[in-house]
Structure formats: structure tokens, C-alpha cells
Protein backbone atom coordinates (compact mmCIF):
# COMPACT_ATOMS: atom_id res chain seq x y z
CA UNK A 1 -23.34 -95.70 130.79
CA UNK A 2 -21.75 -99.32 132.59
CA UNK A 3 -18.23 -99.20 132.90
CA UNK A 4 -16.37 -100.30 129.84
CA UNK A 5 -13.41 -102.73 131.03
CA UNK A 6 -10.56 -103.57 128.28
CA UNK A 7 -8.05 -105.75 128.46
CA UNK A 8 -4.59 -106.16 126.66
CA UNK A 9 -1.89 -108.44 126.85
CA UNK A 10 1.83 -106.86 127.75
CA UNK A 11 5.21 -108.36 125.74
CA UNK A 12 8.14 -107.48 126.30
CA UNK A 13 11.41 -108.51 123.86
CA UNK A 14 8.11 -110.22 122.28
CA UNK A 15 7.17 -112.87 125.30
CA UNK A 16 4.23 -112.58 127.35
CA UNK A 17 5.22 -110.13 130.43
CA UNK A 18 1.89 -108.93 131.63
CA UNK A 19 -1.26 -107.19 130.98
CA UNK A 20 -2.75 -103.26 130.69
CA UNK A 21 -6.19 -103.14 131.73
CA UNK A 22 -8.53 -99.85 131.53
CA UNK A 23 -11.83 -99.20 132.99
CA UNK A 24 -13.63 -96.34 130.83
CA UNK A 25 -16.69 -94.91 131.97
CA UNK A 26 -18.01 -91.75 132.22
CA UNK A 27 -15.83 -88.83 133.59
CA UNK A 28 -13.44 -91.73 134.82
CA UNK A 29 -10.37 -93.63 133.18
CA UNK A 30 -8.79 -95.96 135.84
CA UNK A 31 -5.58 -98.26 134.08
CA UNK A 32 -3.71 -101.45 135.61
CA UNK A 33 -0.28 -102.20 133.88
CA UNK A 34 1.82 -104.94 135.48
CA UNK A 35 4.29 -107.30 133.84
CA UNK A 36 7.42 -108.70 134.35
CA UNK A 37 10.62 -106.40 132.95
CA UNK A 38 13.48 -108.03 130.85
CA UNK A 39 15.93 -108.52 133.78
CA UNK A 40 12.74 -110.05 135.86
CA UNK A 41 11.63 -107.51 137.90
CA UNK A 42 7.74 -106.88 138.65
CA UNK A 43 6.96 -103.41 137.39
CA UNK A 44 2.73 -102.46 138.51
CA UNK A 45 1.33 -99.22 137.67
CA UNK A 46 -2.32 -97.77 138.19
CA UNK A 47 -3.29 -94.60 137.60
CA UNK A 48 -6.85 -92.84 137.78
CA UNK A 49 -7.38 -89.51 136.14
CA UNK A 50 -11.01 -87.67 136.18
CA UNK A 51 -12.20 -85.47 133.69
CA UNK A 52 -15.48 -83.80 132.65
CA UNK A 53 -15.89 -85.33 129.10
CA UNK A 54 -12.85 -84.25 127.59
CA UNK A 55 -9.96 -85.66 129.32
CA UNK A 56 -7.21 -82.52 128.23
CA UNK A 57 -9.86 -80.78 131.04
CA UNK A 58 -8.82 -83.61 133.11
CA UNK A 59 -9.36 -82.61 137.22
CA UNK A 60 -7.54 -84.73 139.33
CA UNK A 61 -4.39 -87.92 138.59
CA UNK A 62 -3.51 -90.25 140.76
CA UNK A 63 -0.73 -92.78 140.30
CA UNK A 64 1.32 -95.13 141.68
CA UNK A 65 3.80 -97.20 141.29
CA UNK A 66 3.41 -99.97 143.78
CA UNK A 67 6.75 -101.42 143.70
CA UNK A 68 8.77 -98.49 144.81
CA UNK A 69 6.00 -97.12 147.39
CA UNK A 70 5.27 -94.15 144.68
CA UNK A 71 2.09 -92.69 144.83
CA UNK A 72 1.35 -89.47 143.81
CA UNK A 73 -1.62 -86.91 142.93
CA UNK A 74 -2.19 -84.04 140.51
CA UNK A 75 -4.98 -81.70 140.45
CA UNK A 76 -5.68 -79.52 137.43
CA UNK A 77 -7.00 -76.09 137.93
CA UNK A 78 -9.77 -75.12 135.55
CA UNK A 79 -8.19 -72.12 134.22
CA UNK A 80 -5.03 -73.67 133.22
CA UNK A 81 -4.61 -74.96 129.97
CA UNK A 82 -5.25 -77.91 128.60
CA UNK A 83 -3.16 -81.01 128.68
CA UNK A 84 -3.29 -84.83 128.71
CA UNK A 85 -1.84 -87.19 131.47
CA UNK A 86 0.25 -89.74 129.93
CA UNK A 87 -2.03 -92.46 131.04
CA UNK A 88 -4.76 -90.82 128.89
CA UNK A 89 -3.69 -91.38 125.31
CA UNK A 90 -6.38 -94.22 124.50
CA UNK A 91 -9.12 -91.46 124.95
CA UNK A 92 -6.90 -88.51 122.38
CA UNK A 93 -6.26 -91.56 120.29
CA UNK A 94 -9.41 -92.85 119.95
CA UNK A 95 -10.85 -89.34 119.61
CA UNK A 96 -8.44 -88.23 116.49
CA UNK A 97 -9.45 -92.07 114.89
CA UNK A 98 -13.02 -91.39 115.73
CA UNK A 99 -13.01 -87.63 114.36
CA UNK A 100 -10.13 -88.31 111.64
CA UNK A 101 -8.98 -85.40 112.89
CA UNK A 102 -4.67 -85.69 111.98
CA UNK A 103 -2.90 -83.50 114.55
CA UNK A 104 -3.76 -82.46 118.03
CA UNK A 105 -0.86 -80.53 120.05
CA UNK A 106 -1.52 -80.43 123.97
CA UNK A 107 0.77 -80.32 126.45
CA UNK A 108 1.37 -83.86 128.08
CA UNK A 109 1.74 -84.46 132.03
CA UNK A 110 4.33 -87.10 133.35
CA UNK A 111 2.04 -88.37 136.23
CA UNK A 112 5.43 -89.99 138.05
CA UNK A 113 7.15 -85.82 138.39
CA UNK A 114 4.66 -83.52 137.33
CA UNK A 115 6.76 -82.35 134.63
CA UNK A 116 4.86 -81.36 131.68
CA UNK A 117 6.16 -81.07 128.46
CA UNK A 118 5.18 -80.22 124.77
CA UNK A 119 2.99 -83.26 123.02
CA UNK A 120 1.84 -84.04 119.62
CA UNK A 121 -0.51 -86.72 118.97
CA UNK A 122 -0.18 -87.25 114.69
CA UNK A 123 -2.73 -89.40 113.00
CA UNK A 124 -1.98 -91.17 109.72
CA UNK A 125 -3.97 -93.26 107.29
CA UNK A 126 -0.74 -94.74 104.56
CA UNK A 127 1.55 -96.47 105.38
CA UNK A 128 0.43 -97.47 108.13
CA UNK A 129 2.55 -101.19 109.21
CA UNK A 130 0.05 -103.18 111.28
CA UNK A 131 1.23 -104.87 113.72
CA UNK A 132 0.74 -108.91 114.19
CA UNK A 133 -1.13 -108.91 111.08
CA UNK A 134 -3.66 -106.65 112.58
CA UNK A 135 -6.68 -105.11 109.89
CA UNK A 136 -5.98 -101.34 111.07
CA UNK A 137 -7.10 -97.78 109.28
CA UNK A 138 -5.32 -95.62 111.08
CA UNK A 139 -1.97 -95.22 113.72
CA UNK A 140 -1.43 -92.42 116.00
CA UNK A 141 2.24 -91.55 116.71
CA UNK A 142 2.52 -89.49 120.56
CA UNK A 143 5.59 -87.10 120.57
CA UNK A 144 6.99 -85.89 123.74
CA UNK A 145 9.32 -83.20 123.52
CA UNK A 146 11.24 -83.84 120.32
CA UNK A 147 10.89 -88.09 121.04
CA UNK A 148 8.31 -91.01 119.93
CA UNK A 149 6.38 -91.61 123.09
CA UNK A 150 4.46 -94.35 121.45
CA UNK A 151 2.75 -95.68 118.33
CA UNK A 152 -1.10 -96.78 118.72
CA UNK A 153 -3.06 -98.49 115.77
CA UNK A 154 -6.81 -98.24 115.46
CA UNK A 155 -9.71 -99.57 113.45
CA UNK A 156 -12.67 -97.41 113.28
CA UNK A 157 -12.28 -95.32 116.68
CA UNK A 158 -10.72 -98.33 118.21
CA UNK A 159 -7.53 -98.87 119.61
CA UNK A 160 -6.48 -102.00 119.26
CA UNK A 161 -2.59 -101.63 119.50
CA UNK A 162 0.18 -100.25 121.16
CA UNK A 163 4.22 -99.69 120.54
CA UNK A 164 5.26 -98.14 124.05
CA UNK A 165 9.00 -98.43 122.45
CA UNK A 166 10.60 -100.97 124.05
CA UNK A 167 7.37 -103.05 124.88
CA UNK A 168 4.05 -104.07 122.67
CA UNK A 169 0.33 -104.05 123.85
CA UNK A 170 -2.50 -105.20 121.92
CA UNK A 171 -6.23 -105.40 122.51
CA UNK A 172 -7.92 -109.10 123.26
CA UNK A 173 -11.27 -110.11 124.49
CA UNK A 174 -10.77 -111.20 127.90
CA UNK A 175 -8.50 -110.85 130.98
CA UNK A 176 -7.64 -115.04 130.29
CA UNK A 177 -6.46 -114.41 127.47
CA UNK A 178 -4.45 -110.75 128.13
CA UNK A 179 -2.71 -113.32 130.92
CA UNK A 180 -2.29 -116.62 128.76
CA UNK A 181 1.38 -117.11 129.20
CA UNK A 182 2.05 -114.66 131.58
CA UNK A 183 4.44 -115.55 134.39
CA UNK A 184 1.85 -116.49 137.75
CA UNK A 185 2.86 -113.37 140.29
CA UNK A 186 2.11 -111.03 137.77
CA UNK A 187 -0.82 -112.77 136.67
CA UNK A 188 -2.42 -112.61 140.30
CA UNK A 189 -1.08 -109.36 141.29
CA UNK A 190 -3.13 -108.12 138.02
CA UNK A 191 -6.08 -110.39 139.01
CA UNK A 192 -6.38 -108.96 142.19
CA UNK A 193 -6.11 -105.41 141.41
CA UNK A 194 -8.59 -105.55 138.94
CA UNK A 195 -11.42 -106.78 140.93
């Protein structure tokens, strides 16, 4: 199976910022988030997490954080229990849409510490408040601890959304148009690190 590469654009306080790009493939999620914060600063994240089909198996997480020199790895043993890197939610997401499945509690690693807390991911089909006028049939809400992670809207077993509370992704067809608008450093320093 060819690597799947999709792109979405980034807003923050509801401007163009930046872009979140993930390359799914088999065994392999790798993700590319920069944008520009409120007060200006470039924020760029990648992370790369391996897993044998079912990512709460996940093996090995790498991320980084390329603007304060962060960059750390996890490895998961295969006798501890499951639980899902932060990065990872598309693939839980998608799976709950995809198997209308309405709760799955796993544990959830912060890739940044370690830490690892309890994690809900909660699948609804009412009342569901698209997002930019988006057709949707489902939204998954991710609880960390006792707090809204973030709010993800699908269609089908396809994410197309995301509230990361406090900024707003959404799925588009190419990386043009993720970056239409998007201020020109953070534009090539996605560009580049997405070759």
C-alpha cells in the first residue's frame, strides 16, 4: 500500500497560521504541524510513531519540537498495555467512525514528557455542530485526564476536522491550498519538511 499523504490547513484565532500534514502508510504515521502562534512565534512539530497495525500497540515515538531543540524518543514494550501517542488520534478516530464503535478508553502518551495519562476517545452521531458548514456523521471528543483534548469530525471513516481547543484544522486537497494564506516562513519551513 503507497503512502497516503493528507494535508490540512492550521488557523489560529480563525486566520491562516499554518498547516498539519500526515503521511499514513502501513505500520507508519509520520505528522508535520507548523504555523505561526497568536503572539507570532513559529511553533514546528513532527512526530513519527510505528506500530504493527493497531497503533495502541504502537513500538517506537519520536518527536520533536524544532524550535526549542526538543527531540525525544519512546519505545513501547510489547507487554505493556496499550495506549495511544497523542499524535495518533486520526488513526483511533477514524477507527471508532469506521467501526461506529462509541467509546474506546486507552491510556494516552504525551510524546513531549512521557507522561501518560487516562484517555477517552467518545464518538457521537446527534448533535453533532459541523464545523465551516462541513457535511459530517459523526465527531469524536478525546479526553485527557478529566479535560477536552480535542474535538474531530468525520464523514464515513474520514476525518475531515479538527478543534485542538484553542486552534482549528480541517482537511483540503492539496498542500497549496492547506498553505493559501499562510504567512511565507512557515509556508517554506512546512514545504521543506515535507519533501
Amino acid at each position: 500500500m503507497p503512502v497516503e499523504i493528507r494535508y490540512d490547513r492550521f488557523l489560529v484565532a480563525g486566520a491562516p497560521a499554518g498547516a498539519l500534514v500526515r503521511h499514513l502508510e502501513p505500520g507508519r504515521l509520520r505528522t508535520v504541524l507548523a504555523y505561526a502562534s497568536a503572539d507570532g512565534a513559529v511553533v514546528h512539530h513532527t512526530s513519527e510513531i510505528d506500530h504493527p497495525g493497531d497503533v495502541r500497540h504502537w513500538t517506537r515515538s519520536r518527536y520533536t519540537e524544532t524550535e526549542k531543540g526538543l527531540d525525544v524518543e519512546h519505545r513501547h514494550p510489547g507487554s505493556a498495555a496499550p495506549s495511544v501517542p497523542t499524535y495518533a488520534d486520526v488513526l483511533v478516530v477514524e477507527r471508532l467512525a469506521r467501526l461506529r464503535e462509541d467509546r474506546l478508553d486507552v491510556p494516552v502518551l504525551h510524546e513531549r514528557d512521557g507522561d501518560v495519562e487516562a484517555g477517552a476517545f467518545v464518538r457521537h452521531a446527534r448533535d453533532l455542530a459541523a464545523p465551516r458548514g462541513l457535511q459530517v456523521d459523526s465527531r469524536v471528543d478525546v479526553l485527557t485526564g478529566v479535560a477536552l483534548h480535542a474535538r474531530h469530525w468525520c464523514l464515513g471513516p474520514t476525518l475531515l476536522a479538527s478543534d485542538w481547543m484553542g486552534a482549528f484544522s480541517f482537511r483540503v486537497r492539496t498542500l497549496d491550498l492547506a498553505l493559501r494564506g499562510v504567512p511565507d516562513g512557515v509556508a517554506a519551513l512546512v514545504r521543506d519538511a515535507v519533501r
